[in-house]
N, C-alpha and C. Protein backbone atom coordinates (compact mmCIF):
# COMPACT_ATOMS: atom_id res chain seq x y z
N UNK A 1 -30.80 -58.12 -31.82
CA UNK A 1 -30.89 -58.91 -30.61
C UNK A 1 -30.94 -57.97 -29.40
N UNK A 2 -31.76 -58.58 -28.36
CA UNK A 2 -31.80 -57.80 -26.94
C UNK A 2 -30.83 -57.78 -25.98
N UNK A 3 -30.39 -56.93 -25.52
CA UNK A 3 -29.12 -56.88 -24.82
C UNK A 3 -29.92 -57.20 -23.41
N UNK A 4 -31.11 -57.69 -22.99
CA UNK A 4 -31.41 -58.23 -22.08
C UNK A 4 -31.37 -59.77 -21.84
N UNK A 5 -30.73 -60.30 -23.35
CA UNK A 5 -30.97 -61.73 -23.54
C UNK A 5 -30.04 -62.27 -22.74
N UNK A 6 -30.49 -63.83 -21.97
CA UNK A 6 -29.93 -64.77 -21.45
C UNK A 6 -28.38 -64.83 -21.40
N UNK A 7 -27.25 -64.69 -20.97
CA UNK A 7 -25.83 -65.02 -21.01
C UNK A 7 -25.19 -63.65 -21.53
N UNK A 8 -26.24 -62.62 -21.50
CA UNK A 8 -25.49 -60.98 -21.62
C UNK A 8 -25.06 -60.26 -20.61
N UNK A 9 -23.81 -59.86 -20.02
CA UNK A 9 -23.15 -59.43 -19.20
C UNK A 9 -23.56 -57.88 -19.55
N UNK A 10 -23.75 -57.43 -18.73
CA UNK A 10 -23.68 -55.65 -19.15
C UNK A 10 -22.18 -54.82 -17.73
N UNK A 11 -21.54 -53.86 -18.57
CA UNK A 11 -20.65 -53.68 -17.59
C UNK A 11 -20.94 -53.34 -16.71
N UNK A 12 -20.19 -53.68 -15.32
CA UNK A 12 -20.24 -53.05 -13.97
C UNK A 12 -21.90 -54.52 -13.41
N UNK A 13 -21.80 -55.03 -14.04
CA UNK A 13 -23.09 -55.85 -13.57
C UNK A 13 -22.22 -57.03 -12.48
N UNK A 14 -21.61 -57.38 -12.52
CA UNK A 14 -20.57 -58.26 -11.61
C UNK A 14 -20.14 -57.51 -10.38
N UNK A 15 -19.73 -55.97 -10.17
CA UNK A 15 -19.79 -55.37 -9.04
C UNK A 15 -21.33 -54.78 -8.15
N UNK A 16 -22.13 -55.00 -9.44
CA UNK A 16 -23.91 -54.79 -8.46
C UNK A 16 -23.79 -55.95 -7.66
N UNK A 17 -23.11 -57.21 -8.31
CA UNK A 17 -24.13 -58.21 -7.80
C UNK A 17 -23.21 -59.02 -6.41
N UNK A 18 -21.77 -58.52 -6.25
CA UNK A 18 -21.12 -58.41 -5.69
C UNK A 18 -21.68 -57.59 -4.27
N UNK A 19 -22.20 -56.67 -4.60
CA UNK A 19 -22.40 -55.34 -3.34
C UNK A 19 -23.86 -55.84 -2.66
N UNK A 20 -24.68 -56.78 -3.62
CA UNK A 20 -25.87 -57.13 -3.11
C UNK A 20 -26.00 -58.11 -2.57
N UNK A 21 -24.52 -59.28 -2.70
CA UNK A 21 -24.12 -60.40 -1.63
C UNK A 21 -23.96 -59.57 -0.26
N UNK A 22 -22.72 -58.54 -0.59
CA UNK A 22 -22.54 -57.94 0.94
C UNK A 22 -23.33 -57.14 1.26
N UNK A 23 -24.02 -56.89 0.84
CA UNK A 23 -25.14 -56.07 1.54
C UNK A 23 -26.35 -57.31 2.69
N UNK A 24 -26.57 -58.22 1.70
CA UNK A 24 -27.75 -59.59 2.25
C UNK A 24 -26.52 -59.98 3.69
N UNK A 25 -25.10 -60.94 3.87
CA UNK A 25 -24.32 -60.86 4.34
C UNK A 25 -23.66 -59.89 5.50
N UNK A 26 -24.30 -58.33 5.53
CA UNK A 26 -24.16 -57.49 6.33
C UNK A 26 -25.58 -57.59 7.54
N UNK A 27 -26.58 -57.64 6.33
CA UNK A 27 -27.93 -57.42 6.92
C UNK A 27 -28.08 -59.15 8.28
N UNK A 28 -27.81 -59.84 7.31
CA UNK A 28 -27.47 -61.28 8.37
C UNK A 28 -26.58 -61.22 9.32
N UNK A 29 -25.64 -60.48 9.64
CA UNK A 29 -24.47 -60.25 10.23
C UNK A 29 -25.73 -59.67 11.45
N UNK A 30 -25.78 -58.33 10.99
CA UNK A 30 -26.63 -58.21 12.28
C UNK A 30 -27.82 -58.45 12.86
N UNK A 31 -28.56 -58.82 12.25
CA UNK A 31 -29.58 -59.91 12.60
C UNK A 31 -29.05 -60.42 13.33
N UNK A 32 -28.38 -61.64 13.34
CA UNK A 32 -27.39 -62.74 13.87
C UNK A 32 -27.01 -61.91 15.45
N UNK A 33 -26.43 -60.78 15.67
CA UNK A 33 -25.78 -60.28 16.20
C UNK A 33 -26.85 -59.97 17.61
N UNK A 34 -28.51 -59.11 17.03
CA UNK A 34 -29.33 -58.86 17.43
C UNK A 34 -30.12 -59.99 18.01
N UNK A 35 -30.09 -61.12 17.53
CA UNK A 35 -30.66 -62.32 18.00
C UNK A 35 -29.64 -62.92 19.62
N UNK A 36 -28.59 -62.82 19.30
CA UNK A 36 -27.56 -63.76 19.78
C UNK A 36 -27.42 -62.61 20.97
N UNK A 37 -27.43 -61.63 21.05
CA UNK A 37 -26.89 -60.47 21.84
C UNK A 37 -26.88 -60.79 23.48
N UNK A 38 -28.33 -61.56 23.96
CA UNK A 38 -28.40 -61.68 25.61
C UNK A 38 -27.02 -63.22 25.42
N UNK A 39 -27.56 -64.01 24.88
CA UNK A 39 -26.16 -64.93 25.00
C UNK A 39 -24.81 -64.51 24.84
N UNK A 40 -24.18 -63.96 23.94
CA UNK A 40 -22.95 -63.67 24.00
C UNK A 40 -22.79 -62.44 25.06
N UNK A 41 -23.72 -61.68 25.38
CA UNK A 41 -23.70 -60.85 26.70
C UNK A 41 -23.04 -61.70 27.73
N UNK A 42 -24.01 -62.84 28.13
CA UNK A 42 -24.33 -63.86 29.37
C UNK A 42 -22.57 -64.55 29.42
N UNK A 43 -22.14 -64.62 28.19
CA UNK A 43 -20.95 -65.41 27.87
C UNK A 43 -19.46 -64.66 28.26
N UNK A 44 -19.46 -63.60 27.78
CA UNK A 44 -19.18 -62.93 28.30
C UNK A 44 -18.28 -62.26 29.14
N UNK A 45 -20.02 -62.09 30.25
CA UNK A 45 -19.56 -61.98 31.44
C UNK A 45 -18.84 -62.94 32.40
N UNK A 46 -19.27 -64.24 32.14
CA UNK A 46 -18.87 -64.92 32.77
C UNK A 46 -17.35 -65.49 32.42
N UNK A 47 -16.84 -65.15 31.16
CA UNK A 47 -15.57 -65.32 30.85
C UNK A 47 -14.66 -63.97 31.88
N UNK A 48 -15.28 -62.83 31.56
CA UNK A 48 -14.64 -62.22 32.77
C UNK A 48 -14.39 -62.08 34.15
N UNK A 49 -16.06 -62.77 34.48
CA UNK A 49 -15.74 -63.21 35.92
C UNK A 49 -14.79 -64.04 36.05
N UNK A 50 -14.67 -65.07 35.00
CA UNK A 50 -13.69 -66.29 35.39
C UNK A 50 -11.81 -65.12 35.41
N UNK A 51 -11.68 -64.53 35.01
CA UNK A 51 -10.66 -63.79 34.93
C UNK A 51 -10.07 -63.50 35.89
């Protein structure tokens, strides 16, 4: 039988797939961050002005 078959765990395969959530999860993080950047700038400032 193929150790590539359907429902075969190979070790350390649960921490790849682990690191490739946080990796997708990192990459969205800053995306997110890069998108949002003039607003939470704009936000902000104006929380500090209010200060």
């Amino acid at each position: 039988m193929s150790s590539i078959a359907l429902g075969v765990r190979q070790p350390g395969q649960g921490l790849a797939e682990y690191a490739l959530i946080l990796s997708l999860i990192a990459i969205l993080a800053v995306a997110a961050l890069l998108f949002l950047s003039g607003r939470i700038d704009t936000i902000l400032s104006v929380i500090g002005h209010d200060l």
